[in-house]
PDB file of N, CA and C in Angstrom:
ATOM      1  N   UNK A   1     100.759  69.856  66.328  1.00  0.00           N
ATOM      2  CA  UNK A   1     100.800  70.325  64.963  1.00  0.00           C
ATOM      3  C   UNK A   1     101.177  69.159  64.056  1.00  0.00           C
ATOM      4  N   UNK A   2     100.632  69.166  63.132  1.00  0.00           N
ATOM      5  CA  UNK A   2     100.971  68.055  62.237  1.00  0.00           C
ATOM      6  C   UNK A   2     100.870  68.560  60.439  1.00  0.00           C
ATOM      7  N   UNK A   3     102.060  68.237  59.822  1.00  0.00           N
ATOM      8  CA  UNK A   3     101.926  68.476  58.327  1.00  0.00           C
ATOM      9  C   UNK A   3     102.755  67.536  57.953  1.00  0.00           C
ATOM     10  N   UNK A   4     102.262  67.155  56.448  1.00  0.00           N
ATOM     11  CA  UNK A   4     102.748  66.187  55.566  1.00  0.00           C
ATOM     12  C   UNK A   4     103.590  67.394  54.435  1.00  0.00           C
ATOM     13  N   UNK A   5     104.723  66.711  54.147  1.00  0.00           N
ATOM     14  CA  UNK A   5     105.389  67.358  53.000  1.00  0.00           C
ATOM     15  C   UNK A   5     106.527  68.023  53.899  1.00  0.00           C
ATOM     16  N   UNK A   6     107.714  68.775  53.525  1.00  0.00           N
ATOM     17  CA  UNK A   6     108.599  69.572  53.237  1.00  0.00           C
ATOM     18  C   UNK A   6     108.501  70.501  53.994  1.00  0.00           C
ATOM     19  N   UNK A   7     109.486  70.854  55.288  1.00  0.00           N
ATOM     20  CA  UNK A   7     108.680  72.423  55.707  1.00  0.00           C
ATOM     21  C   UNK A   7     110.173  73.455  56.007  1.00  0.00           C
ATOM     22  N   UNK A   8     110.080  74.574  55.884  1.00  0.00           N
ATOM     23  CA  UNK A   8     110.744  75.250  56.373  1.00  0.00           C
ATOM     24  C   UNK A   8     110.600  75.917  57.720  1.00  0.00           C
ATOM     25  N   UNK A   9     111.294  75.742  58.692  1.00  0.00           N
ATOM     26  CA  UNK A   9     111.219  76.592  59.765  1.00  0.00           C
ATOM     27  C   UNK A   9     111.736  77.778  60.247  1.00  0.00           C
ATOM     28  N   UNK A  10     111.574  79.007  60.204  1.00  0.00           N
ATOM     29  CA  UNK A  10     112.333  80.144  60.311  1.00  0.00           C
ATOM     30  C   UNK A  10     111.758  80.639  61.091  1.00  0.00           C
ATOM     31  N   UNK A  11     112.556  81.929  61.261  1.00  0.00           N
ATOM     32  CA  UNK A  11     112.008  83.142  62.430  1.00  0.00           C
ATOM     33  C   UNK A  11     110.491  83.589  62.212  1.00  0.00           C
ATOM     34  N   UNK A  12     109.979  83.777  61.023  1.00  0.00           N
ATOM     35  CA  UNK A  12     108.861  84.259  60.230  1.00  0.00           C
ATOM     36  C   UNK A  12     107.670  83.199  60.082  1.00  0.00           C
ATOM     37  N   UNK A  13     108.294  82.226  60.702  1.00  0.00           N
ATOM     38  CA  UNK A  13     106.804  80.812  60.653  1.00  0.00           C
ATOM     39  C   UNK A  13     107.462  79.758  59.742  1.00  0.00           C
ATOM     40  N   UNK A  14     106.421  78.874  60.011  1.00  0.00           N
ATOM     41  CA  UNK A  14     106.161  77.468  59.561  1.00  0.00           C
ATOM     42  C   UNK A  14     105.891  77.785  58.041  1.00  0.00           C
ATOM     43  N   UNK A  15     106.272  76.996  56.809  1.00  0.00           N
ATOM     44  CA  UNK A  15     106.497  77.507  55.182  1.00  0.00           C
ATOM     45  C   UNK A  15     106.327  75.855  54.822  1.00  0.00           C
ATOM     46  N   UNK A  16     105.648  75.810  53.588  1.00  0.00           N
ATOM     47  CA  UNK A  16     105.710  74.850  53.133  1.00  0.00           C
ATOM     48  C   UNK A  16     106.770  74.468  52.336  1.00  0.00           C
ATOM     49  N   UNK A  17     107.459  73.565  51.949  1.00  0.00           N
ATOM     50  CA  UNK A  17     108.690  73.626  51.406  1.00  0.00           C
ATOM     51  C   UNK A  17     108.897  72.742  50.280  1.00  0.00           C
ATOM     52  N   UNK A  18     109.136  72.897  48.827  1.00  0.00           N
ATOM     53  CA  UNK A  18     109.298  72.163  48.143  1.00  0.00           C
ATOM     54  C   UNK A  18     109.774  71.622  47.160  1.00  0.00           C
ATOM     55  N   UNK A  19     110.575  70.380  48.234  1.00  0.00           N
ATOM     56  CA  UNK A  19     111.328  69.985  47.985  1.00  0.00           C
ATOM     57  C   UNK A  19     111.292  68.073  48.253  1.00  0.00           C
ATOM     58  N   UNK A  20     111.102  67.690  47.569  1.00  0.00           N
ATOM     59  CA  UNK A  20     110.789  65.671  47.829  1.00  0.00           C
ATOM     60  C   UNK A  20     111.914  64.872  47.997  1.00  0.00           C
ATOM     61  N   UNK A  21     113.439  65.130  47.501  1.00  0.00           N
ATOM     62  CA  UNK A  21     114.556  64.451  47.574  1.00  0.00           C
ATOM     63  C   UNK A  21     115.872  65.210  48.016  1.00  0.00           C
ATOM     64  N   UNK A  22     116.993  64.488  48.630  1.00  0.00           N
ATOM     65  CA  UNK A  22     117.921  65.181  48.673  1.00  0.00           C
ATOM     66  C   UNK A  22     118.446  66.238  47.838  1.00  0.00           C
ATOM     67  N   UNK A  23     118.215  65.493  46.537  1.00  0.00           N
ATOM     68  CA  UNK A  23     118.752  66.172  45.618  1.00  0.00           C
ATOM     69  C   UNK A  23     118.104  67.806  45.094  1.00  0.00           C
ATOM     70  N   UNK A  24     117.069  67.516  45.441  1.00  0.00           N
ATOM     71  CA  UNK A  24     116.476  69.283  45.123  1.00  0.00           C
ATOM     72  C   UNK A  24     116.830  70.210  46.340  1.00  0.00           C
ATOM     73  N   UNK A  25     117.412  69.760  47.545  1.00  0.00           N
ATOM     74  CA  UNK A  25     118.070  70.483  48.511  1.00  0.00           C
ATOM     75  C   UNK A  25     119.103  72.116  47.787  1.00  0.00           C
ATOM     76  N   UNK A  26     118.790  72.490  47.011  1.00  0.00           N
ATOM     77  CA  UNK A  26     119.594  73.602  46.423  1.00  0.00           C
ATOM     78  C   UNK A  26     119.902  74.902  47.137  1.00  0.00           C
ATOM     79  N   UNK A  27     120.844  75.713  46.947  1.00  0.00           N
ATOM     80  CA  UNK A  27     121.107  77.157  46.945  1.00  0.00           C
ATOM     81  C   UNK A  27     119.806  77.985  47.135  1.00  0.00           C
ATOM     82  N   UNK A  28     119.075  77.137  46.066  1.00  0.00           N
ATOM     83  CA  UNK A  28     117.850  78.238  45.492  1.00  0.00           C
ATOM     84  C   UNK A  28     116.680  77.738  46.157  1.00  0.00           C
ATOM     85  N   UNK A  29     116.881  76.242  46.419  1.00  0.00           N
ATOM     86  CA  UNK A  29     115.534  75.738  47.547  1.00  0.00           C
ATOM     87  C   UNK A  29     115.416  76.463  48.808  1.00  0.00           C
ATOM     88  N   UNK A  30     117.003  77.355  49.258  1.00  0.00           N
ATOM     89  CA  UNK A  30     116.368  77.628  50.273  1.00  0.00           C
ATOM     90  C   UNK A  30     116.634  78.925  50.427  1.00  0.00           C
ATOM     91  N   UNK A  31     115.783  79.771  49.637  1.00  0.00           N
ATOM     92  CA  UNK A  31     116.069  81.159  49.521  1.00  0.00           C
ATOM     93  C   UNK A  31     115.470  81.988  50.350  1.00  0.00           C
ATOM     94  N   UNK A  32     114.459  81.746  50.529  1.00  0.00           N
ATOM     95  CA  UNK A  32     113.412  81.870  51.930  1.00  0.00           C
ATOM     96  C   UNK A  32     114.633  81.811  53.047  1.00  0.00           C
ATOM     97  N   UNK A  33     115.026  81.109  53.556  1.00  0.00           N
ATOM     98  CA  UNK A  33     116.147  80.893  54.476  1.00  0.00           C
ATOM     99  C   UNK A  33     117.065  82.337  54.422  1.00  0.00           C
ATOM    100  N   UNK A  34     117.999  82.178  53.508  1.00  0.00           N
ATOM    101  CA  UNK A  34     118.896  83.538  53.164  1.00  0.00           C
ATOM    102  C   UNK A  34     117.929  84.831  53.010  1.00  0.00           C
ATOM    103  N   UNK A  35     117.034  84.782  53.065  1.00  0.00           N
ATOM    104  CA  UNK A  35     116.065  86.172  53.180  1.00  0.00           C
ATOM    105  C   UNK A  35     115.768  86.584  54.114  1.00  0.00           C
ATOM    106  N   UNK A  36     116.136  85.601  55.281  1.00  0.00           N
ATOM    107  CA  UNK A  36     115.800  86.242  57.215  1.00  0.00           C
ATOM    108  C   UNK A  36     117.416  85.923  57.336  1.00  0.00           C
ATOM    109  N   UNK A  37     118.995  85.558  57.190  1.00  0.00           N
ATOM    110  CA  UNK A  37     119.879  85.323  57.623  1.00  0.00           C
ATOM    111  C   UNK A  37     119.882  86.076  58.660  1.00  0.00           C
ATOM    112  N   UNK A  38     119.151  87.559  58.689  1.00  0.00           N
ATOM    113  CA  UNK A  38     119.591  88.298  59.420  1.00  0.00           C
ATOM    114  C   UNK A  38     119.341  88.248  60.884  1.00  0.00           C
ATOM    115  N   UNK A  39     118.452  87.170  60.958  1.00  0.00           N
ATOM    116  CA  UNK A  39     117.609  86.420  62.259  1.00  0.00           C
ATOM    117  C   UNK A  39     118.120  84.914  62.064  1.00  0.00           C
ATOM    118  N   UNK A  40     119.241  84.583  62.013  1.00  0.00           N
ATOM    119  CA  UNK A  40     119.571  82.823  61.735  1.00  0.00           C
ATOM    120  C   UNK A  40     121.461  82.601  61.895  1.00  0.00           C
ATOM    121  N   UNK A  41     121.457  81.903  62.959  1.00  0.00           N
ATOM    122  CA  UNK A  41     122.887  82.103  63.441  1.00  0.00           C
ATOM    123  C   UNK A  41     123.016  80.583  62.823  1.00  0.00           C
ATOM    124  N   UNK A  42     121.985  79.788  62.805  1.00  0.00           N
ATOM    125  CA  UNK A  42     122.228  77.632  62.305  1.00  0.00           C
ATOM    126  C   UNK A  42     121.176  77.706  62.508  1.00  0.00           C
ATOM    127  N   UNK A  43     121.121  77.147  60.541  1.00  0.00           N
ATOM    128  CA  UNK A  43     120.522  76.060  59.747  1.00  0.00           C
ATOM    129  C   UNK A  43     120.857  74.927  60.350  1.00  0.00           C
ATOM    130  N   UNK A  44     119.999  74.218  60.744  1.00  0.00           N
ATOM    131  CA  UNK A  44     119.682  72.512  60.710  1.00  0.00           C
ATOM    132  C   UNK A  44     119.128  71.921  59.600  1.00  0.00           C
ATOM    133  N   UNK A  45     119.484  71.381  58.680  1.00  0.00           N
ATOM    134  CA  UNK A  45     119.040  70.610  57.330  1.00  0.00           C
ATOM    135  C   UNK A  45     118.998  69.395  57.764  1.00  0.00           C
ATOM    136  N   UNK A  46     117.538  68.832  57.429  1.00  0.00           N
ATOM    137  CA  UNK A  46     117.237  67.680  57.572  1.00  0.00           C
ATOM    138  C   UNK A  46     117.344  67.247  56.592  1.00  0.00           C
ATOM    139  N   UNK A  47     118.244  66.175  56.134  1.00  0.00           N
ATOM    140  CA  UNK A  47     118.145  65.110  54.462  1.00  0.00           C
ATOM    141  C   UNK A  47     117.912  63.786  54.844  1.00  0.00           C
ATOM    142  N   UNK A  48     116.210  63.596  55.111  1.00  0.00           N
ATOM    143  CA  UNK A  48     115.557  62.602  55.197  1.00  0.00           C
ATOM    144  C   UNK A  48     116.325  61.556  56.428  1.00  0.00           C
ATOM    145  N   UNK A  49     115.865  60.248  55.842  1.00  0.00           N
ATOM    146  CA  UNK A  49     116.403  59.011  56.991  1.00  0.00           C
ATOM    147  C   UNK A  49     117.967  59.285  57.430  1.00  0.00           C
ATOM    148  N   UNK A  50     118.654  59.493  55.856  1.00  0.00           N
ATOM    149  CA  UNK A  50     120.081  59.204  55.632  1.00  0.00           C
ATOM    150  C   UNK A  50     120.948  60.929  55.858  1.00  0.00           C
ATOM    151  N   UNK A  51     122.281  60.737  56.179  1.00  0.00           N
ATOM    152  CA  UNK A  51     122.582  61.856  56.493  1.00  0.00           C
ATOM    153  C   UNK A  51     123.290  62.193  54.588  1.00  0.00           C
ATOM    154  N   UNK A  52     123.387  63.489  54.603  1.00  0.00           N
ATOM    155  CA  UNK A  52     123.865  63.415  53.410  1.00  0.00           C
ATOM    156  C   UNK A  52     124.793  64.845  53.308  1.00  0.00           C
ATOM    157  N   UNK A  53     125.649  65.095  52.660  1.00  0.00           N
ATOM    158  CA  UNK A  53     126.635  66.059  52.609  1.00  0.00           C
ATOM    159  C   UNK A  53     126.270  67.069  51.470  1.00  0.00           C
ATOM    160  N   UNK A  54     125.939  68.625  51.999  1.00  0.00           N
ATOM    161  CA  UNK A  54     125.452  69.233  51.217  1.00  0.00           C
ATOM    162  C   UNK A  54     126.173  70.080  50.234  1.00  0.00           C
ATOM    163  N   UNK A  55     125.491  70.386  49.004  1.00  0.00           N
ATOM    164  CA  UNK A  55     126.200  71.196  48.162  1.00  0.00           C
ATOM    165  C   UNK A  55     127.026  71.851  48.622  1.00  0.00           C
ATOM    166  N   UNK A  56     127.898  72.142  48.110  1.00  0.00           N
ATOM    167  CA  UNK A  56     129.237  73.459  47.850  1.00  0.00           C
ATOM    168  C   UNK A  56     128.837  74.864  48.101  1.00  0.00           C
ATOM    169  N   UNK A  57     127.953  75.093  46.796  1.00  0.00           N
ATOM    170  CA  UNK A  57     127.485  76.066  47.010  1.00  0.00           C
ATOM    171  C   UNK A  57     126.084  77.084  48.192  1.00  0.00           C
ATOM    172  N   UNK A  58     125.641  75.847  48.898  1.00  0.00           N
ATOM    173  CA  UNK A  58     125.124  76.018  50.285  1.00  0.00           C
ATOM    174  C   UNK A  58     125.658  75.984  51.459  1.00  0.00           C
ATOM    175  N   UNK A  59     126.869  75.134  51.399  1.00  0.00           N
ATOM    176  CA  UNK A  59     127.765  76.126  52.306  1.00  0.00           C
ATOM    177  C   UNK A  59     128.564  77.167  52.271  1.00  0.00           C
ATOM    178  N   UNK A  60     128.608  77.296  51.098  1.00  0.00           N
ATOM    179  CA  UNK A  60     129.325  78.612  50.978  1.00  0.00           C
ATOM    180  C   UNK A  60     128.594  79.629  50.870  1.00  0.00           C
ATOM    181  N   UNK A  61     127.375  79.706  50.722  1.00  0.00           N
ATOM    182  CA  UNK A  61     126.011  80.922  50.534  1.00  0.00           C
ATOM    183  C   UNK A  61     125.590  81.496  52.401  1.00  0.00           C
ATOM    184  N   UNK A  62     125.636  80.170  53.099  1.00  0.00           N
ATOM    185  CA  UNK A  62     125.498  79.992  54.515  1.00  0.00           C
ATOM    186  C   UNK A  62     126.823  80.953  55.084  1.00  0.00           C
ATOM    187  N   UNK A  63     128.047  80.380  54.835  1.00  0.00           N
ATOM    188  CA  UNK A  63     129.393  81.482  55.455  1.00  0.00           C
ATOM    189  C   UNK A  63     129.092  82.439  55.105  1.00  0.00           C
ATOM    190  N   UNK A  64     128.821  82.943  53.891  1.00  0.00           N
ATOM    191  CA  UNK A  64     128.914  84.377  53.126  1.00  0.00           C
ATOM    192  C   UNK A  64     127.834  84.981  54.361  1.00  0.00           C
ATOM    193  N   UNK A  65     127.200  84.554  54.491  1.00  0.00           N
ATOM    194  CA  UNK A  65     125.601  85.053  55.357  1.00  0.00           C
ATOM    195  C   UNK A  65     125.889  85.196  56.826  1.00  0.00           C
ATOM    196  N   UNK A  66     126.669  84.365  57.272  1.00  0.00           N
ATOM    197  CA  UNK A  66     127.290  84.023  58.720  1.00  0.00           C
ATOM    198  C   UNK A  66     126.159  82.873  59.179  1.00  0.00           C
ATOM    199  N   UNK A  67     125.980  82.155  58.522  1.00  0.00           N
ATOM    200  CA  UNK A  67     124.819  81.225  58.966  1.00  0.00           C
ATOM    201  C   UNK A  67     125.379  79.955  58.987  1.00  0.00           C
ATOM    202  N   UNK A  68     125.851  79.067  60.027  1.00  0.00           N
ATOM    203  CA  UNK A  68     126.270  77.714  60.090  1.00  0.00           C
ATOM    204  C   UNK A  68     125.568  76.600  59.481  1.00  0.00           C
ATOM    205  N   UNK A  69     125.469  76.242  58.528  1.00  0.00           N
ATOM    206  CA  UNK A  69     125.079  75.130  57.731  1.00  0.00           C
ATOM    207  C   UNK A  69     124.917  73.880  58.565  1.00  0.00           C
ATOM    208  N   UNK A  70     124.211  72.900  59.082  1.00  0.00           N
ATOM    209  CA  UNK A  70     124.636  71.601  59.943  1.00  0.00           C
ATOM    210  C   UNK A  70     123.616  71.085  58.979  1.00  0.00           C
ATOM    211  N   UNK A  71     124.045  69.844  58.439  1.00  0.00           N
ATOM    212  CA  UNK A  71     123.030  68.642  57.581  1.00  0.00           C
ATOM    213  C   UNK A  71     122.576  67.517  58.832  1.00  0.00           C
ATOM    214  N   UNK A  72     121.919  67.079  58.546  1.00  0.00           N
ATOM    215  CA  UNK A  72     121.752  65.529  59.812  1.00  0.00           C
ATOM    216  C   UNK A  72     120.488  64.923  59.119  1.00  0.00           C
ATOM    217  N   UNK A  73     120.183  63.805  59.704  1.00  0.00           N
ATOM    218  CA  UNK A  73     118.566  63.241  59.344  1.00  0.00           C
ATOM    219  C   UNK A  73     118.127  63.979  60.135  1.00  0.00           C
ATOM    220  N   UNK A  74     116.688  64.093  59.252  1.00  0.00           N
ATOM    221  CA  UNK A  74     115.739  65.179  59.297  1.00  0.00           C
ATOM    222  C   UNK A  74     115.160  64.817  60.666  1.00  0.00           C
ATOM    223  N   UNK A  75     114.999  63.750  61.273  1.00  0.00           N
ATOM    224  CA  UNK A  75     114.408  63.411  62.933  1.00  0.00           C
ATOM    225  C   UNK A  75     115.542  64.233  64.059  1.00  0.00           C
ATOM    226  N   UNK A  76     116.988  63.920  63.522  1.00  0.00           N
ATOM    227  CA  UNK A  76     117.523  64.424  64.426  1.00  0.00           C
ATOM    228  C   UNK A  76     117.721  66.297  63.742  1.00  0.00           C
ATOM    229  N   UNK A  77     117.836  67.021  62.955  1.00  0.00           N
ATOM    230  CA  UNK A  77     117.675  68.148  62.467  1.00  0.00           C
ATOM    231  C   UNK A  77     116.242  68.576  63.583  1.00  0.00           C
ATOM    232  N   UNK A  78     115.235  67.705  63.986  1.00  0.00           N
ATOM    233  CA  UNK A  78     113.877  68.529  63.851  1.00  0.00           C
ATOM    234  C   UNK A  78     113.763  68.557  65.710  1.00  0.00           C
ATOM    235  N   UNK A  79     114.862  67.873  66.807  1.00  0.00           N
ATOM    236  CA  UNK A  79     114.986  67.212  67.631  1.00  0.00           C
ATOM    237  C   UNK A  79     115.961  68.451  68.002  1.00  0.00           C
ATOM    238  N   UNK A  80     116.838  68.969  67.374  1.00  0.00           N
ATOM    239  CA  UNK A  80     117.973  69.851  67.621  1.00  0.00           C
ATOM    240  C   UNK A  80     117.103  71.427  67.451  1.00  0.00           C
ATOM    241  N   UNK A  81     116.594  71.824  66.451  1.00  0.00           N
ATOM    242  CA  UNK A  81     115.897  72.575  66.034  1.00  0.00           C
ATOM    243  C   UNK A  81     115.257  72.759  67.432  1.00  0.00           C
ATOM    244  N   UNK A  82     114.368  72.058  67.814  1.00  0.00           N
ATOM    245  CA  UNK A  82     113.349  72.182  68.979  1.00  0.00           C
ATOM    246  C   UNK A  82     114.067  72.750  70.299  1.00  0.00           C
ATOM    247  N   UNK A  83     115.274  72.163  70.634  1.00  0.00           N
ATOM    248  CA  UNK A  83     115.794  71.955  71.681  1.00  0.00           C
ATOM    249  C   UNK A  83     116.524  73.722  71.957  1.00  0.00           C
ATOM    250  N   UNK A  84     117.188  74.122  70.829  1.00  0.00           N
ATOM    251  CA  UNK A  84     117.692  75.499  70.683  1.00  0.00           C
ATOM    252  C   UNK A  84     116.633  76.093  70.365  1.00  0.00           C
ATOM    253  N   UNK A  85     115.401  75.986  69.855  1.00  0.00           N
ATOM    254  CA  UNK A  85     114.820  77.227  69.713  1.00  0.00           C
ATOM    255  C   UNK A  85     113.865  77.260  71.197  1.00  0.00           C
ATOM    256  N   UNK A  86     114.047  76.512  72.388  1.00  0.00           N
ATOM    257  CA  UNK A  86     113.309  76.724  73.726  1.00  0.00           C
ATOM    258  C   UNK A  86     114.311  77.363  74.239  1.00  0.00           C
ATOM    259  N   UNK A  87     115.804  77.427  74.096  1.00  0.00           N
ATOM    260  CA  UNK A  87     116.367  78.617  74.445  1.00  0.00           C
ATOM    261  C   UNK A  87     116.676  79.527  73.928  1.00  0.00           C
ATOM    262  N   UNK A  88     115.544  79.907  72.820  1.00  0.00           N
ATOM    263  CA  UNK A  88     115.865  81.403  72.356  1.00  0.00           C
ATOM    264  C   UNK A  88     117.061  81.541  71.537  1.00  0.00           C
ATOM    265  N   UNK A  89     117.116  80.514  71.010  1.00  0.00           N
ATOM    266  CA  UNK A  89     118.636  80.610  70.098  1.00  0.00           C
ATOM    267  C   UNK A  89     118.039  80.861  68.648  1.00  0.00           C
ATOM    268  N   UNK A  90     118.727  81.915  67.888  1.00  0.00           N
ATOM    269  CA  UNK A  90     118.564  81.930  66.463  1.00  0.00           C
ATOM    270  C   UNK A  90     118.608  81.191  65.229  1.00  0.00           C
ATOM    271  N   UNK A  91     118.111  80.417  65.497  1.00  0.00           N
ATOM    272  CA  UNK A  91     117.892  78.960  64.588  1.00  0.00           C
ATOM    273  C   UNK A  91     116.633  78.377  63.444  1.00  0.00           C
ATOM    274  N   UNK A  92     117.009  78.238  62.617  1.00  0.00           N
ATOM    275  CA  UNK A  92     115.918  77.853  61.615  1.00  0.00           C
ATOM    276  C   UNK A  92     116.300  76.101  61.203  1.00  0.00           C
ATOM    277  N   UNK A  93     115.191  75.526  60.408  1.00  0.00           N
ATOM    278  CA  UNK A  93     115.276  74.571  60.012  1.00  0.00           C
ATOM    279  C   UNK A  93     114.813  74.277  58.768  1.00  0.00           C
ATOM    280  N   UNK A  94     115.602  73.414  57.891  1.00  0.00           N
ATOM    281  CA  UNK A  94     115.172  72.800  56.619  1.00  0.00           C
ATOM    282  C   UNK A  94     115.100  71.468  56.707  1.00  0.00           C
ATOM    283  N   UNK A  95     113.201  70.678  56.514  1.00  0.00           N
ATOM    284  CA  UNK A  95     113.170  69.247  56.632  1.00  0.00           C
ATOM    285  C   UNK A  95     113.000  68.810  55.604  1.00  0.00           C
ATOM    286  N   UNK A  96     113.654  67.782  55.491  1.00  0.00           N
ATOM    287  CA  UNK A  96     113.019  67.323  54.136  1.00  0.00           C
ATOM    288  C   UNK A  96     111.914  65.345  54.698  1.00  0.00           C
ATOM    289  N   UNK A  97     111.039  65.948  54.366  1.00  0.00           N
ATOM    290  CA  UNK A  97     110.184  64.696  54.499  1.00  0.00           C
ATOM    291  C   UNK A  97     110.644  63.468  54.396  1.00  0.00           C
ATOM    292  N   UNK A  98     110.197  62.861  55.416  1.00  0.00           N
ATOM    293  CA  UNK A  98     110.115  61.263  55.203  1.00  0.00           C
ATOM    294  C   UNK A  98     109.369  60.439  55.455  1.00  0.00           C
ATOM    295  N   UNK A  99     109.380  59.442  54.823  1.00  0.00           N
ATOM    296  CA  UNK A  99     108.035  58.109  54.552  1.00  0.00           C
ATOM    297  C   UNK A  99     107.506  57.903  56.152  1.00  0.00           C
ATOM    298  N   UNK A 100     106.255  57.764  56.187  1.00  0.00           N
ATOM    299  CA  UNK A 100     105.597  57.663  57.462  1.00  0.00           C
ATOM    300  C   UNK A 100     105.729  56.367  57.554  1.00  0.00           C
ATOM    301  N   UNK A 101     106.155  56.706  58.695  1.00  0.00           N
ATOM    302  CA  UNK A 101     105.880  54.752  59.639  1.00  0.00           C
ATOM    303  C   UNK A 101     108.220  54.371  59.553  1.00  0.00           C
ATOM    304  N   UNK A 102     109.183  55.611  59.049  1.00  0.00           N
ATOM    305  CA  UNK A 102     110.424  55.184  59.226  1.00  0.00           C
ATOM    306  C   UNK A 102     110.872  56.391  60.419  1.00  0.00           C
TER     307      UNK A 102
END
């Protein structure tokens, strides 16, 4: 499988996602997400090359939900993602794209 851009991974399929920088990583970017919590024990957020520490208010939207928030680069987010969802673990993912060829 192969796609360019932004994707969301959830219980419900593969989603295009959009979002180009850390910074649009929002509450509200990932509403799709909080709309299956009810199938999502950990979020894996990918923020590109660099790891980056996410809003306030996305981890606190994630507890409210019972959904474990984990940020990482998006290679290792998409590496973890894979690994728990071959054992059937309730897990979704948020990637955020990065430059081909890093």
């Amino acid at each position: 499988m192969s796609h360019i851009g932004s994707l969301l991974c959830l219980p419900s399929g593969m989603h295009a996602w959009d979002v180009k920088t850390v910074q649009d990583i929002t509450r509200d970017s990932l509403a799709k997400v909080w709309a299956e919590a009810d199938q999502i024990d950990v979020l894996f957020v990918g923020t590109g090359d660099q790891l980056f520490v996410l809003e306030k208010p996305i981890k606190q939207t994630g507890r409210d939900l019972n959904i474990i928030t984990e940020p990482m680069s998006t290679g290792a987010a998409a590496r973890t993602y894979n690994v728990l969802l071959g054992e059937k673990r309730a897990v979704a993912a948020a990637l955020l794209a990065v430059e081909r060829g890093k």
